[in-house]
N, C-alpha and C. Protein backbone atom coordinates (compact mmCIF):
# COMPACT_ATOMS: atom_id res chain seq x y z
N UNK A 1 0.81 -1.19 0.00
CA UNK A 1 0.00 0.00 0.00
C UNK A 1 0.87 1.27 0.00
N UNK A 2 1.59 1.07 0.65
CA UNK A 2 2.87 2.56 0.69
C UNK A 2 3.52 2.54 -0.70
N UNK A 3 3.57 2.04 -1.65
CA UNK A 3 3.58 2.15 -3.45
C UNK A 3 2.49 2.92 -4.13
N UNK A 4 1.78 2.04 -3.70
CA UNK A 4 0.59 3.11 -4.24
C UNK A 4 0.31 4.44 -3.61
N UNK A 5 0.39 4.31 -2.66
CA UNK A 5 0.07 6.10 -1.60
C UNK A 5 1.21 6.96 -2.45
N UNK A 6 2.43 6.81 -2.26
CA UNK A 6 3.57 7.10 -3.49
C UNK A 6 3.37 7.53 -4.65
N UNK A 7 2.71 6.48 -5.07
CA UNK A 7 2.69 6.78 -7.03
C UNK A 7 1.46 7.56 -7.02
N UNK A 8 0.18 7.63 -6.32
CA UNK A 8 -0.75 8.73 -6.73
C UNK A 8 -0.70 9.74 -5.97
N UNK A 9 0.14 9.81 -5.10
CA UNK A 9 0.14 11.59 -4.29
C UNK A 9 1.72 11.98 -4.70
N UNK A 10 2.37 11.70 -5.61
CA UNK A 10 3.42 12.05 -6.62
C UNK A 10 2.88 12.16 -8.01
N UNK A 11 1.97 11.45 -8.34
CA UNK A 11 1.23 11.51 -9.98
C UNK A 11 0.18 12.81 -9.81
N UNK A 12 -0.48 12.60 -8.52
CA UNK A 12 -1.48 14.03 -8.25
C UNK A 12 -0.64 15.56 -8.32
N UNK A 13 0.67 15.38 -7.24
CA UNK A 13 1.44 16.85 -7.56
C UNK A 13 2.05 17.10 -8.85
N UNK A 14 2.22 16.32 -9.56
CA UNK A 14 2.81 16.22 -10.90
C UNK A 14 1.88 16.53 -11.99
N UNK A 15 0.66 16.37 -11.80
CA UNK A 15 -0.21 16.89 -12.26
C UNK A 15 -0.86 17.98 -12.04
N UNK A 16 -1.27 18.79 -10.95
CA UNK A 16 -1.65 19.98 -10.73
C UNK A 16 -0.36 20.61 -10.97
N UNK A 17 0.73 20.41 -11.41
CA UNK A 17 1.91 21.31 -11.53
C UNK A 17 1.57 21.32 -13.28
N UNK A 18 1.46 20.37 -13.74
CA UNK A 18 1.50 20.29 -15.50
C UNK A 18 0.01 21.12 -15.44
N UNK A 19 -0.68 21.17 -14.99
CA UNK A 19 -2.65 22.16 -15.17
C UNK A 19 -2.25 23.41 -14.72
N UNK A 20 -1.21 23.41 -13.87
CA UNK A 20 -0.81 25.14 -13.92
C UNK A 20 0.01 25.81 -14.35
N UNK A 21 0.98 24.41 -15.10
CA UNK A 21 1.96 25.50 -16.71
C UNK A 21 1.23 25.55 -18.07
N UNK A 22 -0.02 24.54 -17.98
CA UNK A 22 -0.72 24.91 -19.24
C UNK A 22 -1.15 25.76 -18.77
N UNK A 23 -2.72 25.76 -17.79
CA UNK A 23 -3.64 26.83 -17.52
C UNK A 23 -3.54 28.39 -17.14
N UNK A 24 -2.03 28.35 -17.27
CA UNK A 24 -1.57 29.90 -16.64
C UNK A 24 -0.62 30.45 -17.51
N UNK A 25 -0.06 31.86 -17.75
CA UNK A 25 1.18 31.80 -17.99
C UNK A 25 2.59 31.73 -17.51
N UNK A 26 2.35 31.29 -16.30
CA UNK A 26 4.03 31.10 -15.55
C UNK A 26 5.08 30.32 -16.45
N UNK A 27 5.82 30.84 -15.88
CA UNK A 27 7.09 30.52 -16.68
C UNK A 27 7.30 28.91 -15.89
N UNK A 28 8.31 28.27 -16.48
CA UNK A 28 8.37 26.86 -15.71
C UNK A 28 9.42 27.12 -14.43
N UNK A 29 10.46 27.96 -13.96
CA UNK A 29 11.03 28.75 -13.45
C UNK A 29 10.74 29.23 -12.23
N UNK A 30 9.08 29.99 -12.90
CA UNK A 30 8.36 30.24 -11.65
C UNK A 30 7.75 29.74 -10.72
N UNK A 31 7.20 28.67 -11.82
CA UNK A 31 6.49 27.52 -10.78
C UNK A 31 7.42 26.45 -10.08
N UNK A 32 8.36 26.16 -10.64
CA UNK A 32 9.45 25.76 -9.64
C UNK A 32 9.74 26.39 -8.23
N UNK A 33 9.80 27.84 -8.52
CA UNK A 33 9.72 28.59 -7.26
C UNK A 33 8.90 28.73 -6.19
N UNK A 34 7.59 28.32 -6.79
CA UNK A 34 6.79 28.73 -6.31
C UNK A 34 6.13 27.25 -5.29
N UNK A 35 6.74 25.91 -6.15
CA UNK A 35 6.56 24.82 -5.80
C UNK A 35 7.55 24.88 -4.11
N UNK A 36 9.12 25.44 -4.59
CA UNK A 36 9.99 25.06 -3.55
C UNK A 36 9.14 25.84 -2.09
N UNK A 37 8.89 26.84 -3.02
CA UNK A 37 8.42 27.89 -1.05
C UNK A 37 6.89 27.30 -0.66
N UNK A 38 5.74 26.68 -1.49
CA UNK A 38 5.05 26.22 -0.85
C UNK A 38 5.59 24.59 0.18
N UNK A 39 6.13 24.36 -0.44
CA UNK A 39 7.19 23.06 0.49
C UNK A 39 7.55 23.59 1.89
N UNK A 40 7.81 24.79 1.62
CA UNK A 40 8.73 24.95 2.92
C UNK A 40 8.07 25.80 3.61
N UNK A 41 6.22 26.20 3.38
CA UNK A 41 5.07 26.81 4.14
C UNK A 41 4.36 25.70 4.74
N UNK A 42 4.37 24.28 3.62
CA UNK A 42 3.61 23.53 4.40
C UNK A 42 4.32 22.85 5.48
N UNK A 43 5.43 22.41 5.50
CA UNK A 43 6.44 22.52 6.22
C UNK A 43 6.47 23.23 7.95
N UNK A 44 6.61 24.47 7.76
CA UNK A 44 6.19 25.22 9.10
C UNK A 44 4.90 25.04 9.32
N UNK A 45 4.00 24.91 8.80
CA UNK A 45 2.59 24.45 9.54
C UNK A 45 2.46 23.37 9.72
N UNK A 46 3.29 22.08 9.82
CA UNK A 46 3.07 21.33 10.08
C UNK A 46 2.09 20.25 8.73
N UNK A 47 1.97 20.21 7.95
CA UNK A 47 1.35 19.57 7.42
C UNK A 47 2.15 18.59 6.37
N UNK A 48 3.63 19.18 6.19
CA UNK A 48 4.49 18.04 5.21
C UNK A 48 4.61 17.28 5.60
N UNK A 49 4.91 17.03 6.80
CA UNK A 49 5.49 16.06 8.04
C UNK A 49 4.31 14.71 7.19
N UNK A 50 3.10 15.15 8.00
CA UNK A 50 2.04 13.72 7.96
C UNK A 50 1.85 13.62 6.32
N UNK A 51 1.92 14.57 5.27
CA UNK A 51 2.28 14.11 4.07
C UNK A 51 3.06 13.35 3.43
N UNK A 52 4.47 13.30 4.04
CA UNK A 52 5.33 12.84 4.11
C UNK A 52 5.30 11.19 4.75
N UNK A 53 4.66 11.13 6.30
CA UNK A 53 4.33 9.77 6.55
C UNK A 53 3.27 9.11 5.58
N UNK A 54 2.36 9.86 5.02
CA UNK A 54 1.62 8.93 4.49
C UNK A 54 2.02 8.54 2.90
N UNK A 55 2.28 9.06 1.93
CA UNK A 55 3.25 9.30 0.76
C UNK A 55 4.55 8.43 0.67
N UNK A 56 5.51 8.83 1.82
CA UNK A 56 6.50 8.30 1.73
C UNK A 56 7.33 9.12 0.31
N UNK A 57 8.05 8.56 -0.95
CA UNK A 57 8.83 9.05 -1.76
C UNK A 57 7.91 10.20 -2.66
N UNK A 58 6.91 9.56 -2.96
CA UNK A 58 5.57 10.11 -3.77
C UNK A 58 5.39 11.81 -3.25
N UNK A 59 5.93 12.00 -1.53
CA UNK A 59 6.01 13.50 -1.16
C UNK A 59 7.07 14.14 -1.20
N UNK A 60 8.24 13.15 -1.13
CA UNK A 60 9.22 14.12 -0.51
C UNK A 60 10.61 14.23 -1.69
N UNK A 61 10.18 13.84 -2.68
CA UNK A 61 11.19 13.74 -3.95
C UNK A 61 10.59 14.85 -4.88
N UNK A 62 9.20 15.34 -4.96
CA UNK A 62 9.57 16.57 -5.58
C UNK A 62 9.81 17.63 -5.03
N UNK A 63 9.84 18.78 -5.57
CA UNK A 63 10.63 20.03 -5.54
C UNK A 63 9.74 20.77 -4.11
N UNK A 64 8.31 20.31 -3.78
CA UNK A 64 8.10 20.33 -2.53
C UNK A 64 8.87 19.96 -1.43
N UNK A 65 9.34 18.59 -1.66
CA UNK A 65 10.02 18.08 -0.57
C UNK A 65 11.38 19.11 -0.21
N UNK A 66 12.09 19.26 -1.29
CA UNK A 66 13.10 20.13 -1.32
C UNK A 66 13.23 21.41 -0.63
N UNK A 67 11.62 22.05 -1.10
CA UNK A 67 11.53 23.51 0.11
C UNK A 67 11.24 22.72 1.34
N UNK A 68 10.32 22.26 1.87
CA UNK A 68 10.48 21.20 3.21
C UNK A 68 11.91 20.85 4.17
N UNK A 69 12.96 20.08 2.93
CA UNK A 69 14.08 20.17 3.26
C UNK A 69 15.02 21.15 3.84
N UNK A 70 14.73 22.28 2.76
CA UNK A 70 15.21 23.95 3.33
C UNK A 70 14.95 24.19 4.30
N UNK A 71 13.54 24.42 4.85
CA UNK A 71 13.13 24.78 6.16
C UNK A 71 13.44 24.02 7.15
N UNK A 72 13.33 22.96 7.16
CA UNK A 72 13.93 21.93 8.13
C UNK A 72 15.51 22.51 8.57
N UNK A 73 16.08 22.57 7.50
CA UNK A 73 17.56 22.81 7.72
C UNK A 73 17.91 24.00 8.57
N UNK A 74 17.21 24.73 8.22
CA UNK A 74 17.01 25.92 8.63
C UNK A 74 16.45 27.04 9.71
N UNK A 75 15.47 25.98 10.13
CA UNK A 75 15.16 26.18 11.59
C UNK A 75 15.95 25.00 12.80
N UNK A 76 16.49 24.46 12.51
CA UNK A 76 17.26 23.65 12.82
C UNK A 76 18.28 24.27 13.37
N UNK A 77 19.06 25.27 12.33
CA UNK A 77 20.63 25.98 12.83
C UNK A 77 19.98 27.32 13.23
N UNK A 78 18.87 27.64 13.23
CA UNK A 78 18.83 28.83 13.74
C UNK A 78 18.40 28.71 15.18
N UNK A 79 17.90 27.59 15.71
CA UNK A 79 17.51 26.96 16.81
C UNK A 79 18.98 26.77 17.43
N UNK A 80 20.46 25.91 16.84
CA UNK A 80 21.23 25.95 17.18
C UNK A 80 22.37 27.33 17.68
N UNK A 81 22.20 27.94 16.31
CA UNK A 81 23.10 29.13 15.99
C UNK A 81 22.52 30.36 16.30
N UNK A 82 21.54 30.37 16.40
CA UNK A 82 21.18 31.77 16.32
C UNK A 82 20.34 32.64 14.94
N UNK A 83 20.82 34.15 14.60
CA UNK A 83 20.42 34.56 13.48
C UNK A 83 21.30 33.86 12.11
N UNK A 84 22.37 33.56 12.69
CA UNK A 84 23.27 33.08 11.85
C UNK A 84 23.03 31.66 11.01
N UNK A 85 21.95 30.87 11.66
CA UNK A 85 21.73 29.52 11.10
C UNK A 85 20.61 30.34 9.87
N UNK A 86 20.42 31.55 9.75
CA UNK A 86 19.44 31.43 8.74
C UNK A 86 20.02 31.28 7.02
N UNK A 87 21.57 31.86 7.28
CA UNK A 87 22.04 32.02 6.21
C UNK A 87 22.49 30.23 5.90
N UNK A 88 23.20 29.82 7.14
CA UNK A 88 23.91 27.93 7.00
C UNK A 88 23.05 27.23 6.58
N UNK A 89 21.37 27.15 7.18
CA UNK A 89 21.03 25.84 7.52
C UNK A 89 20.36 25.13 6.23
N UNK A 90 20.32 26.22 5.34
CA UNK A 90 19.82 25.29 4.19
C UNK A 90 20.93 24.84 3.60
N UNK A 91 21.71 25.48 3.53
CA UNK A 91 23.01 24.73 2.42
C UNK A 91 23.62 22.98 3.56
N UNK A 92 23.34 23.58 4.36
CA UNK A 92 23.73 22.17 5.70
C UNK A 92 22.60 21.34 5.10
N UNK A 93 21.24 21.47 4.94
CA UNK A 93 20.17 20.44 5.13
C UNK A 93 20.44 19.73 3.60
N UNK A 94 20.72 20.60 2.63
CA UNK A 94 20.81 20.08 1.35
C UNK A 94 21.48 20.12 0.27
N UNK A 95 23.33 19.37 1.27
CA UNK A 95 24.64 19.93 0.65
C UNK A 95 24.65 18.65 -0.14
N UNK A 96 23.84 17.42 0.66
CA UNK A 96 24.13 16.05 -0.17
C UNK A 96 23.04 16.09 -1.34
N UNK A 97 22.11 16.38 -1.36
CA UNK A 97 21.23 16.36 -2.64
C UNK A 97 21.60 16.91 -3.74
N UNK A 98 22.49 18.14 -3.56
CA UNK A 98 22.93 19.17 -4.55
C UNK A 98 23.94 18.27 -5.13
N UNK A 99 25.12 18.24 -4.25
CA UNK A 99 26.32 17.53 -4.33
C UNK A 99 26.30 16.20 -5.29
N UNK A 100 25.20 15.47 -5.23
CA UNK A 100 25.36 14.27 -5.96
C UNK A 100 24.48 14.77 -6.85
N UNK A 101 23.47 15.72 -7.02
CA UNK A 101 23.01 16.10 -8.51
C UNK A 101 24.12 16.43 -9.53
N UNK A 102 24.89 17.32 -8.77
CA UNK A 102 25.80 17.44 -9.67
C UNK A 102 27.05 16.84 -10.41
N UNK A 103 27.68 15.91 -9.13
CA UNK A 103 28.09 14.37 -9.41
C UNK A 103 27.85 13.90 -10.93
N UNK A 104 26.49 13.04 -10.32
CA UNK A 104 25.92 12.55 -11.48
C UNK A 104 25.58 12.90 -13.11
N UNK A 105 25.58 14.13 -12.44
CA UNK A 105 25.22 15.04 -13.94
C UNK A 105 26.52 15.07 -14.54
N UNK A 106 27.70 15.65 -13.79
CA UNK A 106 28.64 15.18 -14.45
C UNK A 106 29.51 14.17 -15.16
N UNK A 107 29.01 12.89 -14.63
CA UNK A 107 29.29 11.46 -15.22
C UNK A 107 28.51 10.97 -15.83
N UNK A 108 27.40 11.44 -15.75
CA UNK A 108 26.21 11.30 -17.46
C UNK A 108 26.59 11.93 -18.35
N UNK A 109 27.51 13.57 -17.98
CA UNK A 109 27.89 14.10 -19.10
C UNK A 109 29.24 13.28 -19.99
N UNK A 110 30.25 12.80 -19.18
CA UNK A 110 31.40 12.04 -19.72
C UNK A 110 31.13 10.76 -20.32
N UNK A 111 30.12 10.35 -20.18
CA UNK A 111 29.25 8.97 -20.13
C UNK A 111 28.92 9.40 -22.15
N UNK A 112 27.99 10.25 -22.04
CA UNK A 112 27.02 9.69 -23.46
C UNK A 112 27.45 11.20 -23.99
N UNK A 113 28.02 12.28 -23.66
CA UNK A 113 29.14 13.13 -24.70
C UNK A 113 27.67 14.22 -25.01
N UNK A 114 26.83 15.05 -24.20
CA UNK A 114 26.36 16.12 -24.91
C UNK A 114 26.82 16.61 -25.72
N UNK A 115 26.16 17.29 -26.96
CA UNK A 115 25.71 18.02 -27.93
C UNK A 115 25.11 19.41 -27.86
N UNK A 116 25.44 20.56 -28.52
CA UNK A 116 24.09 21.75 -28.26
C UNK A 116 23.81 20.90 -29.31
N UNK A 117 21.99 22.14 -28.99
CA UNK A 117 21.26 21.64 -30.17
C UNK A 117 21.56 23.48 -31.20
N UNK A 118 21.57 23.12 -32.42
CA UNK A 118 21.86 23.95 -33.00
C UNK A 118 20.45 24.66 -33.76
């Protein structure tokens, strides 16, 4: 059952995200943005959390989860540090996600040899 809770509350956000780059004109950019900071509103109210238990990957792998992640990080070192965790705690909460995006991206690039498109 935690597959399925997954695949349709990841197929559901994936879809109200594709009905609001057709139905609107946002840029894809924006709604990325706009995806990360609602992550990290539902987040402080408490509501990613039990999204998150019930979902499992289906919540916390898109770009929601990611603002989620931020805030987490982030009230975290400011709880520790002070004013000062506001600037650390996201790059602390999500140095490994970045880090191996870019990894990877780079050994897919040496791997199969990009092209521009002309």
């Amino acid at each position: 059952m935690d597959y399925i809770n997954a695949f349709w509350v990841g197929g559901l956000i994936c879809a109200l995200v594709q009905i609001l780059l057709e139905k609107t004109k946002l840029l894809p950019g924006r709604v990325m943005v706009l995806l990360v900071c609602a992550g990290a509103v539902l987040g402080s109210i408490g509501l990613y959390d039990k999204l998150i238990s019930f979902a499992g990957a289906g919540a916390s792998v898109p770009l929601l989860g990611f603002g989620n992640t931020l805030f987490k990080g982030v009230k975290k070192a400011v709880l520790e540090h002070g004013f000062l965790g506001l600037f650390m705690g996201g790059f602390t909460a999500s140095a490994v996600g970045i880090s191996a995006a870019l990894i990877f991206g780079y050994i897919a690039s040496l791997i199969f040899r990009p092209k521009m498109k002309n």
